[in-house]
Protein backbone atom coordinates (compact mmCIF):
# COMPACT_ATOMS: atom_id res chain seq x y z
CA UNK A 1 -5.00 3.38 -67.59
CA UNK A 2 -2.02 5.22 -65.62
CA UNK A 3 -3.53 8.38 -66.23
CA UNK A 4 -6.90 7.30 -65.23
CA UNK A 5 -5.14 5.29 -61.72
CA UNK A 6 -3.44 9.35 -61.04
CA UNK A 7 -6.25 11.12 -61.57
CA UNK A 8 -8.40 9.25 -59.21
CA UNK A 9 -5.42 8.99 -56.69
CA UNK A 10 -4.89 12.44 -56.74
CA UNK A 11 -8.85 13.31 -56.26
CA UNK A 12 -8.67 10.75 -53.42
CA UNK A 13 -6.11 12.40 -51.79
CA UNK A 14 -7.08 16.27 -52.28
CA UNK A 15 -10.47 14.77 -50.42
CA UNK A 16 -8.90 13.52 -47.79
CA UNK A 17 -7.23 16.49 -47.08
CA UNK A 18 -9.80 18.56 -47.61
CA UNK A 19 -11.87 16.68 -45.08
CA UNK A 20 -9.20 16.81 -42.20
CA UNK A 21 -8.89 20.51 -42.53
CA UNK A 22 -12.58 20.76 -42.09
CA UNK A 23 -12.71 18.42 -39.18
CA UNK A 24 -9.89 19.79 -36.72
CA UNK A 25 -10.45 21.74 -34.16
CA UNK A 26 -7.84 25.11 -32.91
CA UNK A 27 -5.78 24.29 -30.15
CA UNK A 28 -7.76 26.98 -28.16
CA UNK A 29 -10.96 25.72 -29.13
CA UNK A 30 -9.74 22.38 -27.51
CA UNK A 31 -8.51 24.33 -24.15
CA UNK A 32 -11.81 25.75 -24.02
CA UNK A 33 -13.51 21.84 -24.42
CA UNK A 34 -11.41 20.38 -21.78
CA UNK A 35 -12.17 23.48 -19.31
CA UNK A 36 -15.34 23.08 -19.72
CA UNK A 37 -15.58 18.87 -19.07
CA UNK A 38 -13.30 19.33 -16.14
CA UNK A 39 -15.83 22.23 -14.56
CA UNK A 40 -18.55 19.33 -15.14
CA UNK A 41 -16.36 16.97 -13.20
CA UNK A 42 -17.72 16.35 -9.64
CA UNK A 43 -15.24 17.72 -7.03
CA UNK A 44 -13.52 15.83 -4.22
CA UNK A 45 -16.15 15.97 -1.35
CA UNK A 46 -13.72 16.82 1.52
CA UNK A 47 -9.97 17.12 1.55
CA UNK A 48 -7.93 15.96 4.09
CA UNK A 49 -5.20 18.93 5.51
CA UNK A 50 -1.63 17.87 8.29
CA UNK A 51 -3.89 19.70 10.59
CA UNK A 52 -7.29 17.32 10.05
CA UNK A 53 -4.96 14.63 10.61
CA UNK A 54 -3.32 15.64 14.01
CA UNK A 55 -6.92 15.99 15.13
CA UNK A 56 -7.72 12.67 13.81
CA UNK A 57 -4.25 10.97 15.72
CA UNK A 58 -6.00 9.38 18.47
CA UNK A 59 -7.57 6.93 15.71
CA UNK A 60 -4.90 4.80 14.53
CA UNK A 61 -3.51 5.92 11.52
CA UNK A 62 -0.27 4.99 9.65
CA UNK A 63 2.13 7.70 9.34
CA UNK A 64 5.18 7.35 7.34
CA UNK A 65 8.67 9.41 8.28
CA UNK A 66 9.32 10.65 11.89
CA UNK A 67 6.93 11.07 14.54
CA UNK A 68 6.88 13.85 16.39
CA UNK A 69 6.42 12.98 20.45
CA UNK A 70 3.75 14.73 22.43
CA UNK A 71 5.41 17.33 25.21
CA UNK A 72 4.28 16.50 28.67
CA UNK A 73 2.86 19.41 30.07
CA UNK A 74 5.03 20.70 33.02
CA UNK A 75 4.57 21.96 36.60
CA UNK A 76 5.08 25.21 37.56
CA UNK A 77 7.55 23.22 40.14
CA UNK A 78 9.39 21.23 38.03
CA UNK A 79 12.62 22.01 36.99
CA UNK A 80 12.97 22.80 33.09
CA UNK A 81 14.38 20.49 30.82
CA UNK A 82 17.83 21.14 29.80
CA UNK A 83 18.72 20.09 25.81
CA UNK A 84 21.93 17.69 27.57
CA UNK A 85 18.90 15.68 28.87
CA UNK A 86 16.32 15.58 26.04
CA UNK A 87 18.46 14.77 22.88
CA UNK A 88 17.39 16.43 19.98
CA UNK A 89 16.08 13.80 16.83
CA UNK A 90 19.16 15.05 14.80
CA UNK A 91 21.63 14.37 17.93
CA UNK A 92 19.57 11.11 18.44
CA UNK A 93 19.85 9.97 14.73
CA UNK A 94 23.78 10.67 15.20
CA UNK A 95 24.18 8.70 18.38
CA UNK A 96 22.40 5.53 17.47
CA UNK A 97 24.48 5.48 13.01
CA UNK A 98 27.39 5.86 15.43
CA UNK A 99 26.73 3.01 17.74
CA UNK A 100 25.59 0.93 14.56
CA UNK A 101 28.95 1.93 12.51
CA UNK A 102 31.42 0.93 15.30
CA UNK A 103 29.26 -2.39 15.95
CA UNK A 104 30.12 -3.19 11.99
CA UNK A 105 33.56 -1.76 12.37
CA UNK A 106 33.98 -4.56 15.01
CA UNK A 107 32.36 -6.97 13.40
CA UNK A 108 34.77 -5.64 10.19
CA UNK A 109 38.01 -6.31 12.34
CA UNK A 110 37.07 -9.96 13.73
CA UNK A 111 36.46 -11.11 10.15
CA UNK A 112 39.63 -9.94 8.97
CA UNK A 113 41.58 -11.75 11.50
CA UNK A 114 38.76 -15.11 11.13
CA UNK A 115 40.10 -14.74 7.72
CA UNK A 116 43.75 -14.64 8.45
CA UNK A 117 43.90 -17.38 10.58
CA UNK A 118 42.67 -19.70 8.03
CA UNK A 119 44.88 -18.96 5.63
CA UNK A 120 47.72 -19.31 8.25
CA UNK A 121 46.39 -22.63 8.44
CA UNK A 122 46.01 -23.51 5.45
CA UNK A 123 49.76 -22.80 5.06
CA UNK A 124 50.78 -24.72 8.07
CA UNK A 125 48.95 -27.90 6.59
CA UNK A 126 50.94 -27.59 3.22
CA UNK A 127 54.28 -26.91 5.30
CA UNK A 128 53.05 -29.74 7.83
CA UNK A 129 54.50 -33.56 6.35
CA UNK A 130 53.05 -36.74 7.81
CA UNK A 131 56.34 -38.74 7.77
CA UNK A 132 58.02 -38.17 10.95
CA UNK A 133 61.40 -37.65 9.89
CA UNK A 134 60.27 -34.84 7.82
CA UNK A 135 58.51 -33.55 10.56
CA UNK A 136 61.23 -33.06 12.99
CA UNK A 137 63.08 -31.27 10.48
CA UNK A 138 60.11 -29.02 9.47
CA UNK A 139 59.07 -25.99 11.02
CA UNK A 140 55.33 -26.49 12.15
CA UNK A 141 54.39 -29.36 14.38
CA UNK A 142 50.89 -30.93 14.96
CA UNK A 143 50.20 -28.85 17.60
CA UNK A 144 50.99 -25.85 16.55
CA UNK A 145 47.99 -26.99 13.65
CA UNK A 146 46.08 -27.40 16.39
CA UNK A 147 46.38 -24.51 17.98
CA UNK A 148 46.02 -22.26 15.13
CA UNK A 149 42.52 -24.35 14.68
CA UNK A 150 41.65 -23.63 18.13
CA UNK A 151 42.03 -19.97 17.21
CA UNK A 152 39.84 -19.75 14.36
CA UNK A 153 36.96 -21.71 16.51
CA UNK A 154 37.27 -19.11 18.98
CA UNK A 155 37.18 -15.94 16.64
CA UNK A 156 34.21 -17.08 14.78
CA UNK A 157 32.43 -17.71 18.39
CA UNK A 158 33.24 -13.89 18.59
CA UNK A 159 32.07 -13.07 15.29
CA UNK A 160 29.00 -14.97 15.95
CA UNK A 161 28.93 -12.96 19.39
CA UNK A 162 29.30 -9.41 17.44
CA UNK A 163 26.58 -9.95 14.96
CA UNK A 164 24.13 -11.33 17.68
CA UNK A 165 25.26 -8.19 19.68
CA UNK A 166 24.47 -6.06 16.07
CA UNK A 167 20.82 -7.86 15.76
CA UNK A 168 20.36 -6.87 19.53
CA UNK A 169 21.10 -3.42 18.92
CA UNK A 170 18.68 -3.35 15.62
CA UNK A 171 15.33 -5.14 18.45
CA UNK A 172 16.88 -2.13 20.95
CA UNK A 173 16.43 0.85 18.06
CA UNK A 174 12.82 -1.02 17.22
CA UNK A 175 12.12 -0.73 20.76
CA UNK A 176 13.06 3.10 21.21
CA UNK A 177 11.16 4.05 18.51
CA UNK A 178 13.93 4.79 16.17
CA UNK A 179 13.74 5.42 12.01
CA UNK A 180 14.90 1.77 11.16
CA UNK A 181 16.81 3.72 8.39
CA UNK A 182 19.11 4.76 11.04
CA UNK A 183 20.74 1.08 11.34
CA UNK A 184 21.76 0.81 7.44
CA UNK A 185 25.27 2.31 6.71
């Protein structure tokens, strides 16, 4: 019964193989197949060039990365434009990173002291003792407290101030046309 189980194993499996060798095809004969069904393909009916597209510019179309501007044609009269007084996009892109970086370096600076006034007041209120006679021994009085408070109120009115002035800057780089990637550090 084992020997009969082998046998017809073994036939079973000399068959199979037999029958996949017959059925594949060469890898060149499969190059040649796919050549031929991408020939039958339709093609693309018209394809759009950078040069179909500047023609095409007074429809609106969305453009992603830079835009060039336009050159105003000039007079014979007018005086040529010197490079101090038409910035070039590089020089441009510099200018406005550098006014963003030193708006955050501000903004950097006030936050640091915001944050070391509070923790000179939160000293001052352990140091600080509500029985009087302590107090007139102690070092801080009330209104130094207060004062210190008074302090912190007006540096986060100025950190409030410096990131209002920061989103103003962002509406005046939307407004000048700028890369928006230009306001990220």
């Amino acid at each position: 019964m084992k020997k009969a189980c082998a046998v017809v194993a073994s036939l079973l499996l000399c068959g199979g193989i037999a029958l996949a060798q017959s059925q594949e095809e060469s890898l060149g004969e499969a190059a040649r197949r796919l050549r031929a069904e991408r020939e039958k393909s339709p093609k693309a009916k018209r394809v759009y060039t950078n040069d179909d597209l500047v023609r095409m510019r007074r429809v609106a179309i969305s453009i992603v990365g830079r835009v060039q501007p336009v050159a105003a044609p000039t007079t014979p009269a007018a005086e040529p434009a010197t490079a101090a007084t038409q910035p070039t996009p590089e020089q441009d892109e510099q200018a406005w990173r550098k006014r963003f970086a030193d708006m955050r370096e501000k903004i950097a600076i006030a936050e640091k002291e915001l944050d070391l006034l509070q923790r000179e007041l939160q000293l001052q209120q352990v140091q600080f003792y509500q029985d009087p006679n302590e107090a007139m021994r102690q070092q801080y009085t009330r209104g130094q407290i207060n004062e210190t408070r008074q302090k912190i109120q007006d540096k986060q009115a100025e950190v409030e101030r410096l990131r209002q002035e920061l989103r103003n800057l962002e509406d005046e780089l939307r407004r000048a046309g700028g890369n928006p990637g230009w306001a990220r550090p």
